[in-house]
PDB file of N, CA and C in Angstrom:
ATOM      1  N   UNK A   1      -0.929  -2.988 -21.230  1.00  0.00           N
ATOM      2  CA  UNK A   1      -2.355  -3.028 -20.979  1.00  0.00           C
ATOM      3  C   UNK A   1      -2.651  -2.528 -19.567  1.00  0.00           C
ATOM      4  N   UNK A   2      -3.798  -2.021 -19.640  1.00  0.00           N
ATOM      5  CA  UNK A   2      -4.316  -0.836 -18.062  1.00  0.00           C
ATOM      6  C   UNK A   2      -5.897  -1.762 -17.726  1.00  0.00           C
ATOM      7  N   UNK A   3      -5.587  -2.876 -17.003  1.00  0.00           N
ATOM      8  CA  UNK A   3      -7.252  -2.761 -16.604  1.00  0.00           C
ATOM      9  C   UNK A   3      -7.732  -2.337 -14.804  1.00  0.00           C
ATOM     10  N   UNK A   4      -8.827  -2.069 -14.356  1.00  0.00           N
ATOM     11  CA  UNK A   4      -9.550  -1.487 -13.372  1.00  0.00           C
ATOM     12  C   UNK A   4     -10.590  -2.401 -13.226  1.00  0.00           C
ATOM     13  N   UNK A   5     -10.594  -3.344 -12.145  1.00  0.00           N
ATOM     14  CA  UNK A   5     -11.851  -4.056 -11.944  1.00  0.00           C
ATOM     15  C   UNK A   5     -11.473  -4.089 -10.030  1.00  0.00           C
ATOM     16  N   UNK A   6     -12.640  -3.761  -9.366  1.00  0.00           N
ATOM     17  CA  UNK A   6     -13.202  -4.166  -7.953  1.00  0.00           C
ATOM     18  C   UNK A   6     -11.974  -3.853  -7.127  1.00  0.00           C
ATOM     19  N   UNK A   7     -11.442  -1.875  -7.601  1.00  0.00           N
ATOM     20  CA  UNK A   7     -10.492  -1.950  -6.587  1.00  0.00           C
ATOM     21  C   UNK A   7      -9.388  -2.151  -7.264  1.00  0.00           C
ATOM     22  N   UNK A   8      -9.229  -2.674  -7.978  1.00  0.00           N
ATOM     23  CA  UNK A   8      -7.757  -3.540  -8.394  1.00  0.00           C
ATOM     24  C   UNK A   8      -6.802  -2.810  -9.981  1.00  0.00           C
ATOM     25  N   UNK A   9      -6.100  -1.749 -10.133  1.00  0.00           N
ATOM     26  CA  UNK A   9      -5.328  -1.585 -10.965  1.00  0.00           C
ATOM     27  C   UNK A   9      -4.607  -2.082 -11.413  1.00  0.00           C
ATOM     28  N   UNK A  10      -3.862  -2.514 -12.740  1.00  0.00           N
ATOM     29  CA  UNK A  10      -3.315  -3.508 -13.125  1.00  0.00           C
ATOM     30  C   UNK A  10      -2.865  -2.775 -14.289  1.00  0.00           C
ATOM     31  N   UNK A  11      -1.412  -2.908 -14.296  1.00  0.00           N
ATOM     32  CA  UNK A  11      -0.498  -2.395 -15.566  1.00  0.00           C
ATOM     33  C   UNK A  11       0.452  -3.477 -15.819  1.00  0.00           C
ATOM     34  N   UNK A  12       0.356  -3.908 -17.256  1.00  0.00           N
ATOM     35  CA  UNK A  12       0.846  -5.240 -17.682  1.00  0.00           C
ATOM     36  C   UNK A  12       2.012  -4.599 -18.696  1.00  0.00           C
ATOM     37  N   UNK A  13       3.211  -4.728 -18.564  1.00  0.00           N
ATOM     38  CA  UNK A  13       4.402  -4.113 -19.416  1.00  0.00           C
ATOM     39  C   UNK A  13       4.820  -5.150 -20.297  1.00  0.00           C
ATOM     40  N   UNK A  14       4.367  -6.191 -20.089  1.00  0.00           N
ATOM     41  CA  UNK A  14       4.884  -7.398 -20.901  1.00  0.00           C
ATOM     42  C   UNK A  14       6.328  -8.750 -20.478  1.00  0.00           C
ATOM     43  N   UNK A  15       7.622  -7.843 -21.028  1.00  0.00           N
ATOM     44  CA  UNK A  15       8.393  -8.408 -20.178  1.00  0.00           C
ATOM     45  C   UNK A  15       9.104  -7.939 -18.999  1.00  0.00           C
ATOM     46  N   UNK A  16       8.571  -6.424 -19.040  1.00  0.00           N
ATOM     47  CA  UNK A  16       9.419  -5.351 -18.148  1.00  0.00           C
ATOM     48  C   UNK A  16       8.476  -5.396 -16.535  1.00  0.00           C
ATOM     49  N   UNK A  17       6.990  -6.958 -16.896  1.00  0.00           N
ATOM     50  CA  UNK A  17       6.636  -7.165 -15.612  1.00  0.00           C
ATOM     51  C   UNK A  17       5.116  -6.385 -15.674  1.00  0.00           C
ATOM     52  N   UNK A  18       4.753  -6.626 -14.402  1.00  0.00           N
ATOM     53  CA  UNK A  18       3.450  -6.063 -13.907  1.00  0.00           C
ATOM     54  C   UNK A  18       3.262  -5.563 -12.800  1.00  0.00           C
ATOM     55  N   UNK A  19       2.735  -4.158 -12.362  1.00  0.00           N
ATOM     56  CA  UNK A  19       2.204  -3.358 -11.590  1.00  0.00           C
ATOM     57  C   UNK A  19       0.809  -3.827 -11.344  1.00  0.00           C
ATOM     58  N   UNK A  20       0.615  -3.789 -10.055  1.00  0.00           N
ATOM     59  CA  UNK A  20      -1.052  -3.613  -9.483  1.00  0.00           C
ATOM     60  C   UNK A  20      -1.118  -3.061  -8.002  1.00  0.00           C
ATOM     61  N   UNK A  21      -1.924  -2.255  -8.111  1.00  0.00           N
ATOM     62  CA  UNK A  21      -2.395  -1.129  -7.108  1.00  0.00           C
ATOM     63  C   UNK A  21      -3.747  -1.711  -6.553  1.00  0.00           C
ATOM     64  N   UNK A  22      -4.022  -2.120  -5.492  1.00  0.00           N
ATOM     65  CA  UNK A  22      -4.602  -2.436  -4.755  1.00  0.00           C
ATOM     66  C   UNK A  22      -5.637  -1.868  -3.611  1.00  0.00           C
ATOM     67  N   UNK A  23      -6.622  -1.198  -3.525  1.00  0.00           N
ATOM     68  CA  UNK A  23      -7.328  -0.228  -2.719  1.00  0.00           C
ATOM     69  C   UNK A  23      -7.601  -1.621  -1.421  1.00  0.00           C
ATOM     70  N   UNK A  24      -7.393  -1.056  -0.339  1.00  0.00           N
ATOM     71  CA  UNK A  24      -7.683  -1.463   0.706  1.00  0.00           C
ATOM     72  C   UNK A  24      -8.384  -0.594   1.721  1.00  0.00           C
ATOM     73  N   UNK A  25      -9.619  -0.350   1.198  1.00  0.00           N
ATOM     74  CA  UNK A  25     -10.570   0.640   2.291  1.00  0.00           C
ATOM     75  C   UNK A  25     -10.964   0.325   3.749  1.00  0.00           C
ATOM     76  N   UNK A  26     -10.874  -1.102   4.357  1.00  0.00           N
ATOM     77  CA  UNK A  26     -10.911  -1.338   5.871  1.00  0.00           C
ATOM     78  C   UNK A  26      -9.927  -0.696   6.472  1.00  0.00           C
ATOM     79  N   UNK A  27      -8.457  -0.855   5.825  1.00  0.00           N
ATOM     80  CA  UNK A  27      -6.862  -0.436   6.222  1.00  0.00           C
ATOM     81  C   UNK A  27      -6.629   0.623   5.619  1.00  0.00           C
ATOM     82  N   UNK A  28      -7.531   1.886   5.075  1.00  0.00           N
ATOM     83  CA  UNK A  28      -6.975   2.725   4.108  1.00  0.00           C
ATOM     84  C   UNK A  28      -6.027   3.296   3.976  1.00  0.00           C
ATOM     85  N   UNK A  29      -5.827   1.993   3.240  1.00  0.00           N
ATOM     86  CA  UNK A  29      -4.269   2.038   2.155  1.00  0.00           C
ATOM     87  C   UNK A  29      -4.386   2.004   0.930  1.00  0.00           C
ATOM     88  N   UNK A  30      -3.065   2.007   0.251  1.00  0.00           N
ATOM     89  CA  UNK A  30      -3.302   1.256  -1.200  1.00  0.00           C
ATOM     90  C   UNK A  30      -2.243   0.264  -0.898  1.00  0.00           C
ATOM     91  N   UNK A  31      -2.637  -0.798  -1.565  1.00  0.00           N
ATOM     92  CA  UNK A  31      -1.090  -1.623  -1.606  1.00  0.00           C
ATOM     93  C   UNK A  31      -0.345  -1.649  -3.038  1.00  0.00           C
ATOM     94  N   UNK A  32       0.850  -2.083  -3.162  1.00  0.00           N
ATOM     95  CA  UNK A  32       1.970  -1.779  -4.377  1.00  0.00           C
ATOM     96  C   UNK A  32       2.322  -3.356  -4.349  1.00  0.00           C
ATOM     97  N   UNK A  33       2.215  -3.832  -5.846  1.00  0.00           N
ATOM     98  CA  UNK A  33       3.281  -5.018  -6.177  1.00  0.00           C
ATOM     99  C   UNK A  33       3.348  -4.439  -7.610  1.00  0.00           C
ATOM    100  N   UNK A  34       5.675  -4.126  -7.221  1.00  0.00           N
ATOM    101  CA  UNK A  34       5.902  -3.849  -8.531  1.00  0.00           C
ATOM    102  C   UNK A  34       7.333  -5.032  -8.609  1.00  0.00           C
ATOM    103  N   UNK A  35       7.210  -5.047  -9.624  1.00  0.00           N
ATOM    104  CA  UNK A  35       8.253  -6.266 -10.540  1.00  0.00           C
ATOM    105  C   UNK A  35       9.852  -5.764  -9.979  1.00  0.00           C
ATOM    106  N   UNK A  36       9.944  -4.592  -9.722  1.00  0.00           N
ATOM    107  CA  UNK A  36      10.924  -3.742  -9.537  1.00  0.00           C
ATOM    108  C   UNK A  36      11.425  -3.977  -7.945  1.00  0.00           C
ATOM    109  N   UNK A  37      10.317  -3.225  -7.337  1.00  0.00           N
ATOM    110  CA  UNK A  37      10.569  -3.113  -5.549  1.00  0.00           C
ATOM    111  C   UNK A  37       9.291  -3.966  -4.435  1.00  0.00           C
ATOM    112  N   UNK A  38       8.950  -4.553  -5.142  1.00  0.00           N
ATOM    113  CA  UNK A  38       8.514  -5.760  -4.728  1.00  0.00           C
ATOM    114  C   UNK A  38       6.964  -5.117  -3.769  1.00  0.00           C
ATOM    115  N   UNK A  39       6.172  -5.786  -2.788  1.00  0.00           N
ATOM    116  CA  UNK A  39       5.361  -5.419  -2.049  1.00  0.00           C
ATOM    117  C   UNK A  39       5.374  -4.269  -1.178  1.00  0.00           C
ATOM    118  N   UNK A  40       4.532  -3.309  -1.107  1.00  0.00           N
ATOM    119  CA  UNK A  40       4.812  -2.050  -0.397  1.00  0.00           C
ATOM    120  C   UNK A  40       3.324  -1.440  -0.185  1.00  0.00           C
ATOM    121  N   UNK A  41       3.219  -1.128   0.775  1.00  0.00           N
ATOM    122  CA  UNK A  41       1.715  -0.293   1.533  1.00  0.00           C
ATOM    123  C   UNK A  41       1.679   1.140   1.560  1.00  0.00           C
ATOM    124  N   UNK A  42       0.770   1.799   1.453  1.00  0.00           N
ATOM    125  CA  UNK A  42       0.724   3.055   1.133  1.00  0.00           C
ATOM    126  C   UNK A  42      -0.208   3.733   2.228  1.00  0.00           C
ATOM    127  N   UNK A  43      -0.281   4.584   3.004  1.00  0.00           N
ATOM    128  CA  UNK A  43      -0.882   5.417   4.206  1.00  0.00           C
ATOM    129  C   UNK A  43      -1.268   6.605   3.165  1.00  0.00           C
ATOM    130  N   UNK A  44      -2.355   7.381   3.862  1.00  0.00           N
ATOM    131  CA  UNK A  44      -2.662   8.681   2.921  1.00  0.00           C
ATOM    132  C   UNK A  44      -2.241   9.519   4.317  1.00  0.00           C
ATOM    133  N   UNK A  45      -1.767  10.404   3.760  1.00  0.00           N
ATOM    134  CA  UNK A  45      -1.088  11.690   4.103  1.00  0.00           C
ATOM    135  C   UNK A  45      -1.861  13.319   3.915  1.00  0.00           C
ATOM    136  N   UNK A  46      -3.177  13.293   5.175  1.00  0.00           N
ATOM    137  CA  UNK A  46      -3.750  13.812   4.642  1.00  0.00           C
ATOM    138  C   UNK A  46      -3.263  15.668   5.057  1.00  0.00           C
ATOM    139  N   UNK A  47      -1.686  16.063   5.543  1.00  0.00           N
ATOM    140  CA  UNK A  47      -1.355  17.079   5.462  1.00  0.00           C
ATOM    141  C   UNK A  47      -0.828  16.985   4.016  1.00  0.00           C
ATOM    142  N   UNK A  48      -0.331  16.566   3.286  1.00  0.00           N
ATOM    143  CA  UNK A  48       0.630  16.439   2.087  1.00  0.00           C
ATOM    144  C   UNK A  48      -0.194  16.658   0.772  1.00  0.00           C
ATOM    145  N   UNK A  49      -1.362  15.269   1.502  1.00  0.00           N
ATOM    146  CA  UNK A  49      -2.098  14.661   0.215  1.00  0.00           C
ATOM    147  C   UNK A  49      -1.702  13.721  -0.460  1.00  0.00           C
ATOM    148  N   UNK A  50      -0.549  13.069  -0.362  1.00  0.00           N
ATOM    149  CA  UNK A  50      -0.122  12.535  -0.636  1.00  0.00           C
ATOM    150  C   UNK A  50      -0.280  11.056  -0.406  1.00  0.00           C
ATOM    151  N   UNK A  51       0.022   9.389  -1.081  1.00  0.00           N
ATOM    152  CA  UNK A  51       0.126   8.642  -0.335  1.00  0.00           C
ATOM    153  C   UNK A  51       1.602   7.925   0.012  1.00  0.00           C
ATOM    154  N   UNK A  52       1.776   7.792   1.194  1.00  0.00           N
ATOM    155  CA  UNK A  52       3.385   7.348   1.823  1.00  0.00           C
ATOM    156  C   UNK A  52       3.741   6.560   1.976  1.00  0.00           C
ATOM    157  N   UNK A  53       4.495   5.311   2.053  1.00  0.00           N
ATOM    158  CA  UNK A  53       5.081   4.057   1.774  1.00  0.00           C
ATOM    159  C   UNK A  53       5.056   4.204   3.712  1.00  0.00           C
ATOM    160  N   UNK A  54       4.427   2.864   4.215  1.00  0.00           N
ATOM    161  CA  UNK A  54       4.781   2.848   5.855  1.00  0.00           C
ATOM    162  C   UNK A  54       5.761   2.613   5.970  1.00  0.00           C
ATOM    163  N   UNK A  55       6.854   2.243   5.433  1.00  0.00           N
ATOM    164  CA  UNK A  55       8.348   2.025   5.927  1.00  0.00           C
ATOM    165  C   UNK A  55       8.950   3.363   5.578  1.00  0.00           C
ATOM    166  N   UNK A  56      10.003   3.623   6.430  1.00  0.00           N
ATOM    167  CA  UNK A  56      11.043   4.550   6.434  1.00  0.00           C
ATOM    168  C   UNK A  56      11.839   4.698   4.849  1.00  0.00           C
ATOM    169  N   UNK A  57      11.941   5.215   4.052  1.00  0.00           N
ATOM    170  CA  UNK A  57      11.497   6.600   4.847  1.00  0.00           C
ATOM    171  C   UNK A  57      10.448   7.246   4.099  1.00  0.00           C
ATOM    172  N   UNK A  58       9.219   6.947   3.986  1.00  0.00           N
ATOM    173  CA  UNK A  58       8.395   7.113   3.675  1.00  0.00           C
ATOM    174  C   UNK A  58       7.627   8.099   2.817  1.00  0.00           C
ATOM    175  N   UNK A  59       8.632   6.956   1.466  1.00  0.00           N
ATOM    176  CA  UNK A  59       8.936   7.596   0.073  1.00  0.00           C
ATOM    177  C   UNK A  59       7.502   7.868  -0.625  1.00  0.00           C
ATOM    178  N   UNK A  60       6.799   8.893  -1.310  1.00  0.00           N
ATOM    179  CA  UNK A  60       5.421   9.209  -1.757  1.00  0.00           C
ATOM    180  C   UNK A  60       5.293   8.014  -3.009  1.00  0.00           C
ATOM    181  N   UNK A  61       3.924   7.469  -2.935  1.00  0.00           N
ATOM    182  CA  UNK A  61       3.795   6.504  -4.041  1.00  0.00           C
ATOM    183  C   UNK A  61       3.863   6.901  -5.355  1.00  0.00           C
ATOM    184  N   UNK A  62       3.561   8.149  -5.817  1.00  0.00           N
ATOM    185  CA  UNK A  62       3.757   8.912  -7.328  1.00  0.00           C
ATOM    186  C   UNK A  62       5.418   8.772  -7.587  1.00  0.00           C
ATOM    187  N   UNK A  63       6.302   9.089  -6.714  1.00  0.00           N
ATOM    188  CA  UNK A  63       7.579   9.411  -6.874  1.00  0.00           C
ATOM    189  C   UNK A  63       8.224   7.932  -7.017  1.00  0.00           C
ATOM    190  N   UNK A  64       7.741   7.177  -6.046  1.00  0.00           N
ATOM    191  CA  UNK A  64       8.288   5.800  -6.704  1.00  0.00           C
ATOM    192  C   UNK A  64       7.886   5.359  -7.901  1.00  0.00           C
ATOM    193  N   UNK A  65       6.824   5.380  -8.243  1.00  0.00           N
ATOM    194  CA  UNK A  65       5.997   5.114  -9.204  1.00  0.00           C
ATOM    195  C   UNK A  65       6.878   5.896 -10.915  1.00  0.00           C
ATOM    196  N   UNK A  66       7.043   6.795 -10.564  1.00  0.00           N
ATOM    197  CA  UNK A  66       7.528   7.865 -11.834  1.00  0.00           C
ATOM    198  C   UNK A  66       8.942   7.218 -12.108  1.00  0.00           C
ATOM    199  N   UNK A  67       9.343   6.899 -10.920  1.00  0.00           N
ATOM    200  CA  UNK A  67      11.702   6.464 -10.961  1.00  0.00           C
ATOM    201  C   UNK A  67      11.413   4.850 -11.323  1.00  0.00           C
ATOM    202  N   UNK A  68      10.428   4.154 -11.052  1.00  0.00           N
ATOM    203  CA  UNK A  68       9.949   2.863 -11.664  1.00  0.00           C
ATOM    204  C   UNK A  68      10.227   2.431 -13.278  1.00  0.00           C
ATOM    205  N   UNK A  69       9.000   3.284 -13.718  1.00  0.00           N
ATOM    206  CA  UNK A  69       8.153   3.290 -14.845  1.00  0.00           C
ATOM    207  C   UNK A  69       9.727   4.353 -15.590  1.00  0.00           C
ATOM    208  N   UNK A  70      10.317   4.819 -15.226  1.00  0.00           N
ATOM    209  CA  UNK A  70      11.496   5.857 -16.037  1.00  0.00           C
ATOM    210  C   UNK A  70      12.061   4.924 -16.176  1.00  0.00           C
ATOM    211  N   UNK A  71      12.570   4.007 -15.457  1.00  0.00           N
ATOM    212  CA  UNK A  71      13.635   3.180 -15.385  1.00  0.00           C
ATOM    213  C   UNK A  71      13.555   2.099 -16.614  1.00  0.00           C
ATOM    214  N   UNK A  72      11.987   1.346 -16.276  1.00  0.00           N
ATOM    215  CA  UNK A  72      11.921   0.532 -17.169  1.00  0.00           C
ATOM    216  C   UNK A  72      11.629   0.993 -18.445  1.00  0.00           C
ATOM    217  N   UNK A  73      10.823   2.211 -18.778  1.00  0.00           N
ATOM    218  CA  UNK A  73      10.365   2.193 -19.768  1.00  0.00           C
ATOM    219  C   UNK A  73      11.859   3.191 -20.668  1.00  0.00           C
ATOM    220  N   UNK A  74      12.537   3.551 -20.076  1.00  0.00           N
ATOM    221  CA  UNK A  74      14.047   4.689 -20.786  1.00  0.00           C
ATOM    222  C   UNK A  74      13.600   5.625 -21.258  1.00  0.00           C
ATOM    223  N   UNK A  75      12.362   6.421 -20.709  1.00  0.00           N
ATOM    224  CA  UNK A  75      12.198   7.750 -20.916  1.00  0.00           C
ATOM    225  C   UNK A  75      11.715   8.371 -19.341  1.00  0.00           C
ATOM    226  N   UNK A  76      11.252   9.608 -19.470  1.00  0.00           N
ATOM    227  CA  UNK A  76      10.768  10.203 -18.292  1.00  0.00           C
ATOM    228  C   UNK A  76       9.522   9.881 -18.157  1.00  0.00           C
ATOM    229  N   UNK A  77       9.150   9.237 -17.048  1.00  0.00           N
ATOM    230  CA  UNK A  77       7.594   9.271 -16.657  1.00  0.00           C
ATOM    231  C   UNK A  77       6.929   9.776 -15.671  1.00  0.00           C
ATOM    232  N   UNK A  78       6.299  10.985 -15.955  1.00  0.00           N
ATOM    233  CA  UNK A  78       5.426  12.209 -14.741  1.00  0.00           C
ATOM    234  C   UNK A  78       4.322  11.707 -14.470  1.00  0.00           C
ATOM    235  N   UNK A  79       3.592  10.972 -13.271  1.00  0.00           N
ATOM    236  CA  UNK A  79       2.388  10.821 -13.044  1.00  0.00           C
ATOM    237  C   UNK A  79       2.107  11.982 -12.504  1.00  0.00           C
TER     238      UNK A  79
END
């Protein structure tokens, strides 16, 4: 299940856990809680376009996101 309310993304896998993406527009960030790699903040990258994990080494949120969702789900997943 995919819901979107006030900011707040939310992907419910069942037992493989839950994703939610978090918009933080004072700090513009996004924030990450995944079942997988736990709490993580996101910076926008506005040479790239991209958004970047503030810790080293400041892996793009799509790319974690894709090796996540591959992992759990046992196919390929391209955001």
């Amino acid at each position: 299940d995919v819901t979107y309310a006030s900011g707040v993304l939310t992907l419910q896998l069942g037992e493989l856990g839950t994703y939610v993406l978090n918009k933080q527009p004072p700090n513009k960030q996004i924030w990450l809680s995944s079942p997988l790699s736990g709490p993580r903040r996101y910076n926008h990258d506005s040479e790239s376009g991209h958004w970047l994990d503030n810790r080293p080494p400041h892996e793009p949120l799509a790319d974690l996101l894709n090796q996540e969702l591959s992992q759990l789900l046992g196919e390929s997943v391209t955001l």
